[in-house]
PDB file of N, CA and C in Angstrom:
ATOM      1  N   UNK A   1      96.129 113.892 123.771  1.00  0.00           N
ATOM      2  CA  UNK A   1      97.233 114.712 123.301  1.00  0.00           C
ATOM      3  C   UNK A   1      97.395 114.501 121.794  1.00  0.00           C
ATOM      4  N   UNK A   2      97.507 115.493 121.244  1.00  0.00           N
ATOM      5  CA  UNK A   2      97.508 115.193 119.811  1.00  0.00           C
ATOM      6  C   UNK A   2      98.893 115.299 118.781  1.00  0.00           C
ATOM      7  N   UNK A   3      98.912 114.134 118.446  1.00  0.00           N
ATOM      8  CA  UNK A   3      99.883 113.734 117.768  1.00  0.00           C
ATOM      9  C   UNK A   3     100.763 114.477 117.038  1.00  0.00           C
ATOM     10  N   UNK A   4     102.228 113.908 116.842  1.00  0.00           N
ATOM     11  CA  UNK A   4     103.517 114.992 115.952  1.00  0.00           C
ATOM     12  C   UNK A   4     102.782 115.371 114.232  1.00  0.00           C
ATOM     13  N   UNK A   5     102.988 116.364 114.020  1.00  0.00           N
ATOM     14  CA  UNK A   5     103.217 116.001 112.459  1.00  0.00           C
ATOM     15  C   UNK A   5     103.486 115.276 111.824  1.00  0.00           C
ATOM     16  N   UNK A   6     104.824 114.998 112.130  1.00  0.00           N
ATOM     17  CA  UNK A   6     105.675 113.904 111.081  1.00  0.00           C
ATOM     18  C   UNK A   6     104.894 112.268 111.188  1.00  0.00           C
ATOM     19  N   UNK A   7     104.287 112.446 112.614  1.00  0.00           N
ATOM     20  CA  UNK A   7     103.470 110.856 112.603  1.00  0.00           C
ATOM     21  C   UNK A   7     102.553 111.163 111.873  1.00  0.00           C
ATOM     22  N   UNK A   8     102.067 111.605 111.314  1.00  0.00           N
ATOM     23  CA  UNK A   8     100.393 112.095 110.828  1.00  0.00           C
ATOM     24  C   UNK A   8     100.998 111.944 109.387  1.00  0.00           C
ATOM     25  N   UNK A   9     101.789 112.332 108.493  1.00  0.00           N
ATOM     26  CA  UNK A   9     102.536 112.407 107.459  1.00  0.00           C
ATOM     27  C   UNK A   9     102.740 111.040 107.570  1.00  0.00           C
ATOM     28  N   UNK A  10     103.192 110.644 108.000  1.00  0.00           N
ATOM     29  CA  UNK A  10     103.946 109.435 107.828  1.00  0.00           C
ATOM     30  C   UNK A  10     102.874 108.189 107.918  1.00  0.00           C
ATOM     31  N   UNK A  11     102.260 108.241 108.590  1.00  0.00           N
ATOM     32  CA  UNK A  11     100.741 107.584 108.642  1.00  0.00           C
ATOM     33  C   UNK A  11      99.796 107.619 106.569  1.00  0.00           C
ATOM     34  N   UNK A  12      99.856 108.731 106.683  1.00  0.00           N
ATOM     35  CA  UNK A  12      99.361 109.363 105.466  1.00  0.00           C
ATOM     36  C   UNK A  12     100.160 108.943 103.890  1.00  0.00           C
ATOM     37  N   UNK A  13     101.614 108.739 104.225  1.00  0.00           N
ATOM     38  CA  UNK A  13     102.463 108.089 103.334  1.00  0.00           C
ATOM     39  C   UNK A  13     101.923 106.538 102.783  1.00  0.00           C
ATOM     40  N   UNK A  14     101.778 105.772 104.171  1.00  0.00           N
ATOM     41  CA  UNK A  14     101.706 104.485 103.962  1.00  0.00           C
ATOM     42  C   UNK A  14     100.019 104.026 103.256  1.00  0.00           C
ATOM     43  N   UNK A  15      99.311 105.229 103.214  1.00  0.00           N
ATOM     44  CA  UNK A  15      97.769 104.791 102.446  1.00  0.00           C
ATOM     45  C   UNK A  15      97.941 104.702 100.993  1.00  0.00           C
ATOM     46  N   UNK A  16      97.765 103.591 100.146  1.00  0.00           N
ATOM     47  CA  UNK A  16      97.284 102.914  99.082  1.00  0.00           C
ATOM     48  C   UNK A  16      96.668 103.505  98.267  1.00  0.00           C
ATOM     49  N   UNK A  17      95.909 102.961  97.261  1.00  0.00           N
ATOM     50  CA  UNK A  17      95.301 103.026  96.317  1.00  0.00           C
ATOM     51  C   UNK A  17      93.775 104.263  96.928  1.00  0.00           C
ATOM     52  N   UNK A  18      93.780 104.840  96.780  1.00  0.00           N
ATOM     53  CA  UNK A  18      92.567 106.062  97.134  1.00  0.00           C
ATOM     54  C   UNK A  18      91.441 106.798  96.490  1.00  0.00           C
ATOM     55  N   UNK A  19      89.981 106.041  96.944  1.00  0.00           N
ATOM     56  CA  UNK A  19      89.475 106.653  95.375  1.00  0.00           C
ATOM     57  C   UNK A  19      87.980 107.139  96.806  1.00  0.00           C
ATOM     58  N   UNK A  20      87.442 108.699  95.801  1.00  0.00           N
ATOM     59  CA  UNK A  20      86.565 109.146  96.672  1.00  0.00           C
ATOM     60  C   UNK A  20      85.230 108.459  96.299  1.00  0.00           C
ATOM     61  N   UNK A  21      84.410 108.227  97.635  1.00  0.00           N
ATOM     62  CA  UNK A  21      83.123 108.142  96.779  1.00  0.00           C
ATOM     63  C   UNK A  21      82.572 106.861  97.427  1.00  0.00           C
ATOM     64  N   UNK A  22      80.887 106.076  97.369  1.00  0.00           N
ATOM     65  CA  UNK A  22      80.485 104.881  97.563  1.00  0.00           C
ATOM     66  C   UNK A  22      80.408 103.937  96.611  1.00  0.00           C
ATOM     67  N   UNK A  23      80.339 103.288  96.851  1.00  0.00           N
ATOM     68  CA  UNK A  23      79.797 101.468  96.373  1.00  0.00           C
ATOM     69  C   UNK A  23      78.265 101.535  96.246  1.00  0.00           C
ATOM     70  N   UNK A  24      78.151 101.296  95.132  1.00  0.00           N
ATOM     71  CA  UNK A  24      76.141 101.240  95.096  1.00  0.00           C
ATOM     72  C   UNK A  24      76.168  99.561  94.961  1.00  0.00           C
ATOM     73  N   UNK A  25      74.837  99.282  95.052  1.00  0.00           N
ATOM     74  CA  UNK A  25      74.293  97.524  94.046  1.00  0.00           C
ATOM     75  C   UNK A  25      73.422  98.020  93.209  1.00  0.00           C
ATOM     76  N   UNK A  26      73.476  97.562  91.556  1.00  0.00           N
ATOM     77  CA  UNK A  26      72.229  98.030  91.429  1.00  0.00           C
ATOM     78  C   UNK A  26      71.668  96.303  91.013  1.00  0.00           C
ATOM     79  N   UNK A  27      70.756  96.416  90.845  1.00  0.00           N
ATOM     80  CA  UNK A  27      70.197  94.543  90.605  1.00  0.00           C
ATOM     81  C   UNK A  27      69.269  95.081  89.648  1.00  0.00           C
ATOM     82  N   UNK A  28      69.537  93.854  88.919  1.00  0.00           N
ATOM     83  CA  UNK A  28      68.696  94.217  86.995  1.00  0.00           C
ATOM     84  C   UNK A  28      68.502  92.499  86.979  1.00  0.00           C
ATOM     85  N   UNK A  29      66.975  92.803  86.456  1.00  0.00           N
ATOM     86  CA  UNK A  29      66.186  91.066  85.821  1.00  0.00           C
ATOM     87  C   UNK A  29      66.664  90.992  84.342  1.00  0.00           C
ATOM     88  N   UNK A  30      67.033  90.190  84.424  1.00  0.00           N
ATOM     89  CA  UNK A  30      67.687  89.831  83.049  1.00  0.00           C
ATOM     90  C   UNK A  30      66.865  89.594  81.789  1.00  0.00           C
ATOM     91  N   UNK A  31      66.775  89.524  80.572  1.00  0.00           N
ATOM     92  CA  UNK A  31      65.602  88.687  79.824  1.00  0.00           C
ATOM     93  C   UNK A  31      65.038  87.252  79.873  1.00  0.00           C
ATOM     94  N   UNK A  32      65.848  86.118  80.604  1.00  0.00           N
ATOM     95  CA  UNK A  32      65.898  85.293  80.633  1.00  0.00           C
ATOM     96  C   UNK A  32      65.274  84.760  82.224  1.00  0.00           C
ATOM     97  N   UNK A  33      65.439  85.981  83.078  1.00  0.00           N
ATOM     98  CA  UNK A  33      63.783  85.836  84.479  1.00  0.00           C
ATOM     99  C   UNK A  33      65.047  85.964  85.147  1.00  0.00           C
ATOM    100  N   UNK A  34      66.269  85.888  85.120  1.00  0.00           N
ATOM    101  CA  UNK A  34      67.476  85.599  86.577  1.00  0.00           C
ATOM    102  C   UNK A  34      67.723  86.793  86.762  1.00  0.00           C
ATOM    103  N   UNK A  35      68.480  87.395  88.360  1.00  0.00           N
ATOM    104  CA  UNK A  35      68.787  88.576  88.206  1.00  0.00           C
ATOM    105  C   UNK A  35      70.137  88.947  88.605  1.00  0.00           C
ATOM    106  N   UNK A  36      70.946  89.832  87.995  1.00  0.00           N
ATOM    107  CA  UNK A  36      72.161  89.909  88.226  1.00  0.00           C
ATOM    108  C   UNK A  36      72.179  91.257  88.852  1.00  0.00           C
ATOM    109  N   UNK A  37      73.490  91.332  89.895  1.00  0.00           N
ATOM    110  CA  UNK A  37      73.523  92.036  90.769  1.00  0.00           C
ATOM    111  C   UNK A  37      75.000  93.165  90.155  1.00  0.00           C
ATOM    112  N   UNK A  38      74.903  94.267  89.973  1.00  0.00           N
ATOM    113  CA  UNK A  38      75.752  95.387  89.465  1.00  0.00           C
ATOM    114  C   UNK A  38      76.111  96.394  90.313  1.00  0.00           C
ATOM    115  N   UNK A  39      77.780  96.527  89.855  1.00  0.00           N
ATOM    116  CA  UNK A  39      78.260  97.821  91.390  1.00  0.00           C
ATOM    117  C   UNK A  39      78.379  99.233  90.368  1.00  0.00           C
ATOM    118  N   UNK A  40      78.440  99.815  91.019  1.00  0.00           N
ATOM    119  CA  UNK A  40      78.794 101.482  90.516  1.00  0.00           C
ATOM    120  C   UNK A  40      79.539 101.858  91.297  1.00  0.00           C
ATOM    121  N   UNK A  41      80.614 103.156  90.902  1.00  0.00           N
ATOM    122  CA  UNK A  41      81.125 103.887  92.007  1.00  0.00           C
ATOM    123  C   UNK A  41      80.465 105.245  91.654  1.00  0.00           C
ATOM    124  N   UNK A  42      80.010 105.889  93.066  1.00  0.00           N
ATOM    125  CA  UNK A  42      79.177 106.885  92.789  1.00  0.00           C
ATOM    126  C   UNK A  42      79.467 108.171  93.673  1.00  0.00           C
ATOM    127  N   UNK A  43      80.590 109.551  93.070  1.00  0.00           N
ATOM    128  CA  UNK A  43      81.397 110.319  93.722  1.00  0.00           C
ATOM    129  C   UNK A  43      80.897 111.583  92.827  1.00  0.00           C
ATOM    130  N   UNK A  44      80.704 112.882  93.733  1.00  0.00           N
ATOM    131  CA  UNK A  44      80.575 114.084  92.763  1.00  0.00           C
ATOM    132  C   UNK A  44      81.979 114.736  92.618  1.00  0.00           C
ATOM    133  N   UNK A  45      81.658 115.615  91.787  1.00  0.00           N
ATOM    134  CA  UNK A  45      82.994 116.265  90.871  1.00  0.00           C
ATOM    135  C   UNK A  45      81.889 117.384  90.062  1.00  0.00           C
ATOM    136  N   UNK A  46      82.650 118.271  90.843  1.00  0.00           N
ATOM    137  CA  UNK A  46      82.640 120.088  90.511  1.00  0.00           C
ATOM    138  C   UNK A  46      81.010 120.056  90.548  1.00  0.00           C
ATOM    139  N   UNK A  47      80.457 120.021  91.634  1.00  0.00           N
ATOM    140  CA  UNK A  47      78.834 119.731  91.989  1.00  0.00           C
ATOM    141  C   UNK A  47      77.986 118.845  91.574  1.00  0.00           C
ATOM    142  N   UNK A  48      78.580 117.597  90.659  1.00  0.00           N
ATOM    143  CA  UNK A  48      77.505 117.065  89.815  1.00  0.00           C
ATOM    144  C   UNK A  48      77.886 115.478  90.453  1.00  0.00           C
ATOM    145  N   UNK A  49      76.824 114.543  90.582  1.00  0.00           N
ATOM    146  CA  UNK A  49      76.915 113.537  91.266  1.00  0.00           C
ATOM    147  C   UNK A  49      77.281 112.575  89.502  1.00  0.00           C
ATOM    148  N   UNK A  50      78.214 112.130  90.110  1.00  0.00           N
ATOM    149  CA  UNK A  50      78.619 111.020  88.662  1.00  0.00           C
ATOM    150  C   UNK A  50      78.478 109.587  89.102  1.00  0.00           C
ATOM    151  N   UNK A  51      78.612 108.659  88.281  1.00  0.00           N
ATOM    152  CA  UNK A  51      78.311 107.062  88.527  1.00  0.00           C
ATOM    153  C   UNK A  51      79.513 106.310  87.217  1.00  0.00           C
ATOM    154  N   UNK A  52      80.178 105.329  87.953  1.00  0.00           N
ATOM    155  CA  UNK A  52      80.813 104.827  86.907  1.00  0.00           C
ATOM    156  C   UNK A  52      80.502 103.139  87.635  1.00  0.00           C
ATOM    157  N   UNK A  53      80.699 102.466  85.980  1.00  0.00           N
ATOM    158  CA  UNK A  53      80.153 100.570  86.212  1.00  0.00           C
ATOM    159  C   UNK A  53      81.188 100.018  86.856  1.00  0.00           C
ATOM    160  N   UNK A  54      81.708  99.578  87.936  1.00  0.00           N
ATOM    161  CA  UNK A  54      82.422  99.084  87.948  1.00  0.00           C
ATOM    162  C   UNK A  54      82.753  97.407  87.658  1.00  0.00           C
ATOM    163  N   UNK A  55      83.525  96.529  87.086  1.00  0.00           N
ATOM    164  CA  UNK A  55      83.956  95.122  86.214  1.00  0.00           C
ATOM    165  C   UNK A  55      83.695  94.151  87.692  1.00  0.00           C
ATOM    166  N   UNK A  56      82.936  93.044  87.490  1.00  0.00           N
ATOM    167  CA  UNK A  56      83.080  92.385  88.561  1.00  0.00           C
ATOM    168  C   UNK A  56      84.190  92.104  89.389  1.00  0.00           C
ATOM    169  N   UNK A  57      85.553  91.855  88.562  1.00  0.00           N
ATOM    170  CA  UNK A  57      86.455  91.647  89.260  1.00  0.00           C
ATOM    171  C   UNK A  57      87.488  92.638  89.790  1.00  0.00           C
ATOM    172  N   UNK A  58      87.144  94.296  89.689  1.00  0.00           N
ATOM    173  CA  UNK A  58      87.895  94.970  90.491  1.00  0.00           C
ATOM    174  C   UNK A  58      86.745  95.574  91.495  1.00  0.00           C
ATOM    175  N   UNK A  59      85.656  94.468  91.890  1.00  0.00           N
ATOM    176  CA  UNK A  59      84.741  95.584  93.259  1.00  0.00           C
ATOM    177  C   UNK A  59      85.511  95.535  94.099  1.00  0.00           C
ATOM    178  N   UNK A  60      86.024  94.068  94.561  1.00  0.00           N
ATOM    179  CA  UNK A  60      86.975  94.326  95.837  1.00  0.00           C
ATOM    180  C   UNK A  60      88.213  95.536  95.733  1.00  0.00           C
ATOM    181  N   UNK A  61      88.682  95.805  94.981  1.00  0.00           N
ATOM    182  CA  UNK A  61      89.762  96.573  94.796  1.00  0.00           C
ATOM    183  C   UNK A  61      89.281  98.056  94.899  1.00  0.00           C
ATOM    184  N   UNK A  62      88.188  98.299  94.668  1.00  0.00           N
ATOM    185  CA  UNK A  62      87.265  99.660  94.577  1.00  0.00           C
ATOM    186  C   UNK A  62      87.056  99.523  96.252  1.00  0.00           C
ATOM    187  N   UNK A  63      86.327  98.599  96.756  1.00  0.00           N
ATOM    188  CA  UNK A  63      85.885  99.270  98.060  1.00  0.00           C
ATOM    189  C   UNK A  63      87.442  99.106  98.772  1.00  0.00           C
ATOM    190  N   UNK A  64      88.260  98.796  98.987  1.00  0.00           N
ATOM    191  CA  UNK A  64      89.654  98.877  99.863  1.00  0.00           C
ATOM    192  C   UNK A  64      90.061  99.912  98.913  1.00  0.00           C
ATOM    193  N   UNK A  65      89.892 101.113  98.369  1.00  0.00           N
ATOM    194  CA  UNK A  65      90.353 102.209  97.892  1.00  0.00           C
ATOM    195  C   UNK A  65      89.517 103.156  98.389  1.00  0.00           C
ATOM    196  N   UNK A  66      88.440 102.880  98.543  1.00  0.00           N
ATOM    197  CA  UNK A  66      87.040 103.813  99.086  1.00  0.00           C
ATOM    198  C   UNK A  66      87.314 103.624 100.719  1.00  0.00           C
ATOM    199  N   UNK A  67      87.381 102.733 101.330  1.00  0.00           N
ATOM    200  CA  UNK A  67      88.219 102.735 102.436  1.00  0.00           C
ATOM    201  C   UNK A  67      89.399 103.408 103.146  1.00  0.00           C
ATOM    202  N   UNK A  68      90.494 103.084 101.625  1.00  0.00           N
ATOM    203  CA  UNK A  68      91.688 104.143 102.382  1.00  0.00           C
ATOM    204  C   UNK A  68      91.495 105.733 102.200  1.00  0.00           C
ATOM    205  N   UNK A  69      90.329 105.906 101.431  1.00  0.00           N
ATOM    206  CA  UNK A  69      89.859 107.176 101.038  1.00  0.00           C
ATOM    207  C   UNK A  69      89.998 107.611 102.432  1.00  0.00           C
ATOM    208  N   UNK A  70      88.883 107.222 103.037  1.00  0.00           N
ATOM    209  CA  UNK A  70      88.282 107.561 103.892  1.00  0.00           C
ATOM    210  C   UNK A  70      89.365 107.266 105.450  1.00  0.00           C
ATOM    211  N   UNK A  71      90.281 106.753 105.677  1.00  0.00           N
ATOM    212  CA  UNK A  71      91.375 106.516 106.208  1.00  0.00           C
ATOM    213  C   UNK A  71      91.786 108.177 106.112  1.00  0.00           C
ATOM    214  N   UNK A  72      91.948 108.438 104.434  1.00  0.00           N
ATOM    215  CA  UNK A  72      92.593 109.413 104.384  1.00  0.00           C
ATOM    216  C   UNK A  72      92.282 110.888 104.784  1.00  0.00           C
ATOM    217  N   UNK A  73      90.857 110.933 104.577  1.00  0.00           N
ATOM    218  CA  UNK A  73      89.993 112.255 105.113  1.00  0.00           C
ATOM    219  C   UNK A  73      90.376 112.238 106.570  1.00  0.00           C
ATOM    220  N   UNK A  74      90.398 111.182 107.339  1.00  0.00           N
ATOM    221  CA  UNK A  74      90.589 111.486 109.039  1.00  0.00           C
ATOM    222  C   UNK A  74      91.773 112.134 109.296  1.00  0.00           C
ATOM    223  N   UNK A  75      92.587 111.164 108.511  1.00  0.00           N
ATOM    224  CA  UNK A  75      94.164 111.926 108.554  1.00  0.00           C
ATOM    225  C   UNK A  75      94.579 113.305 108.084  1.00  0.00           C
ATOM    226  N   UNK A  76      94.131 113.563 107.135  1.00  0.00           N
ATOM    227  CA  UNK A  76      93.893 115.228 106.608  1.00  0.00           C
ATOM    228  C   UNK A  76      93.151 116.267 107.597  1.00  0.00           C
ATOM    229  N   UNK A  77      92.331 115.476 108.326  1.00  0.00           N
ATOM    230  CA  UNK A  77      91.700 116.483 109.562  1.00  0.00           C
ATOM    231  C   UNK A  77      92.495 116.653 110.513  1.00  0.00           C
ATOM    232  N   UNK A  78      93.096 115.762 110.396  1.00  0.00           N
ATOM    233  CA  UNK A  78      93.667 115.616 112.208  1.00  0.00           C
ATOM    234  C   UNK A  78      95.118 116.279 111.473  1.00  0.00           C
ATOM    235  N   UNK A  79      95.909 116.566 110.384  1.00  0.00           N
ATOM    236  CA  UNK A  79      96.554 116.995 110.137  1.00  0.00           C
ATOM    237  C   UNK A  79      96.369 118.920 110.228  1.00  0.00           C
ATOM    238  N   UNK A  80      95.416 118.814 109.777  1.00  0.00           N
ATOM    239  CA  UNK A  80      94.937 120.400 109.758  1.00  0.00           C
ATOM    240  C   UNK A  80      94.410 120.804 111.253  1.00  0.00           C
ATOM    241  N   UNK A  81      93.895 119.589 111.796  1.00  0.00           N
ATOM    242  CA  UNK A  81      93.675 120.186 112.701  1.00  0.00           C
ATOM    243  C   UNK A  81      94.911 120.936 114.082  1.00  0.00           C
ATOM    244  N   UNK A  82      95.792 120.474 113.744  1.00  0.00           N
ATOM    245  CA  UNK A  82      97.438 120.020 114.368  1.00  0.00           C
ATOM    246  C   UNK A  82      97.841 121.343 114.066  1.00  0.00           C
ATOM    247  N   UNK A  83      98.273 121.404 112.577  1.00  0.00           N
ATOM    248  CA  UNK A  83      98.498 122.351 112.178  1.00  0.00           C
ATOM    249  C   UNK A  83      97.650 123.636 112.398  1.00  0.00           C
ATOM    250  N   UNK A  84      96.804 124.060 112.945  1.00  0.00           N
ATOM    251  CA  UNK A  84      96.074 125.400 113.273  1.00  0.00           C
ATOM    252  C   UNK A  84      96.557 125.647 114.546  1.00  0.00           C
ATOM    253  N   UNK A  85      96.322 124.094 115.584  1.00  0.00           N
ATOM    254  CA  UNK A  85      97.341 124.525 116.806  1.00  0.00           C
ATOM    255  C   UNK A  85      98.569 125.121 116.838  1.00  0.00           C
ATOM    256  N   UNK A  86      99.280 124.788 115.781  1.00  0.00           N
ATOM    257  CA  UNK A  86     100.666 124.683 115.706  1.00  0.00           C
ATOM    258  C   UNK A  86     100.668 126.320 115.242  1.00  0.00           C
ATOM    259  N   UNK A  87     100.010 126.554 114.386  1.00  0.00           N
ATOM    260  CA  UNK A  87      99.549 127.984 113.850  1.00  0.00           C
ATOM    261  C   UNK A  87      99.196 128.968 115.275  1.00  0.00           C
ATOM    262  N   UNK A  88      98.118 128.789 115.899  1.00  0.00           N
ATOM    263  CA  UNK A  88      97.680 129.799 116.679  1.00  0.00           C
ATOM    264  C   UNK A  88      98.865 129.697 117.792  1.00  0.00           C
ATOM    265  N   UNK A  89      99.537 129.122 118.124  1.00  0.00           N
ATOM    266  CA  UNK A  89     100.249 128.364 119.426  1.00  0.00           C
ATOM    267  C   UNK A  89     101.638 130.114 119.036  1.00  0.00           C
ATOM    268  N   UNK A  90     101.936 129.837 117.974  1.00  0.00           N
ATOM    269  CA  UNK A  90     102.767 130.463 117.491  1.00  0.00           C
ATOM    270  C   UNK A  90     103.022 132.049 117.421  1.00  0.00           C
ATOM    271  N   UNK A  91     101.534 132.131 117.388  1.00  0.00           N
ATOM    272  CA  UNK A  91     101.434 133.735 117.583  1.00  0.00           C
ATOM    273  C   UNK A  91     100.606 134.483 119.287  1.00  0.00           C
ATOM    274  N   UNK A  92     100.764 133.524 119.808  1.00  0.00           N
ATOM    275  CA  UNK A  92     100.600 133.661 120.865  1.00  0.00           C
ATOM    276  C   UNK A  92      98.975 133.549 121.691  1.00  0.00           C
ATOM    277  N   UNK A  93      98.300 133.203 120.630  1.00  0.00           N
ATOM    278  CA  UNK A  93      96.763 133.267 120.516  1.00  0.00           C
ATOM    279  C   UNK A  93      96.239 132.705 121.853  1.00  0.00           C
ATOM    280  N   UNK A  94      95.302 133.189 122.646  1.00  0.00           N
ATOM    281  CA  UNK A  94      94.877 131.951 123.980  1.00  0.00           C
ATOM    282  C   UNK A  94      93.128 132.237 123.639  1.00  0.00           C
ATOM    283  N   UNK A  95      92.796 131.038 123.670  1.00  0.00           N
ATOM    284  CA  UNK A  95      91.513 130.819 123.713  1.00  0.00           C
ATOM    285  C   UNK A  95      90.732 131.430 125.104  1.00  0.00           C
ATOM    286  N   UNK A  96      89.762 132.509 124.357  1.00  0.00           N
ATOM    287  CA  UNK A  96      88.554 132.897 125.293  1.00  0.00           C
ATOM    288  C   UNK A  96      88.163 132.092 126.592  1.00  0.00           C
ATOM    289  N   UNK A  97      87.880 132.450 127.823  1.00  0.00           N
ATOM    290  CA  UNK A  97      87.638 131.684 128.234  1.00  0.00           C
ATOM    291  C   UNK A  97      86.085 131.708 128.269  1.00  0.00           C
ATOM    292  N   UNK A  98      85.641 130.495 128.484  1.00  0.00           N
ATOM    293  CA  UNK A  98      84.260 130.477 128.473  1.00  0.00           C
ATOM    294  C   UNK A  98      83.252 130.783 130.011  1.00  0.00           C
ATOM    295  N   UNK A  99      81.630 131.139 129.961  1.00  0.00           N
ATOM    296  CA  UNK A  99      81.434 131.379 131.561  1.00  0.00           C
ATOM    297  C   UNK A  99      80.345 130.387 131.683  1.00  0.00           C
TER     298      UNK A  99
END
């Protein structure tokens, strides 16, 4: 059974910090023979795939944002999806039946 609006909203209220996109590694040999290990965040925007460095000390903070991202896409579906019921329900619409 699928959930009220206002729970779905309200669910959707309580998500955080929200950023679209993955976590890369990239790993680079240093001049000195050691190799250090580097994050990117890597999200497109208006068709073009972009990459930004992210500082060692906000990766954790990047992936629990890339997380609630993605928290947030489910909730936006299941919101829309609610809402079309709520839409067709309204105008009296009945689904085809199938044979």
């Amino acid at each position: 059974m699928p959930r009220e609006r206002n729970a779905i909203l309200a669910d959707i209220a309580t998500i955080g910090l929200s950023v679209r996109g993955s976590i890369t590694q990239k790993r680079r040999k240093l001049a000195d023979g050691t190799e250090r290990i580097y994050h990117q965040l890597q999200y497109w925007s208006e068709g073009k795939n972009h990459t930004i460095h992210i500082p060692d000390g906000l990766v954790d903070k990047f992936k629990a944002a890339v997380a609630e991202a993605d928290v947030l896409e489910g909730l936006v579906k299941e919101l829309s999806d609610s809402d079309t019921k709520t839409v067709l329900s309204s105008c009296g619409y009945k689904k085809k039946r199938q044979k």
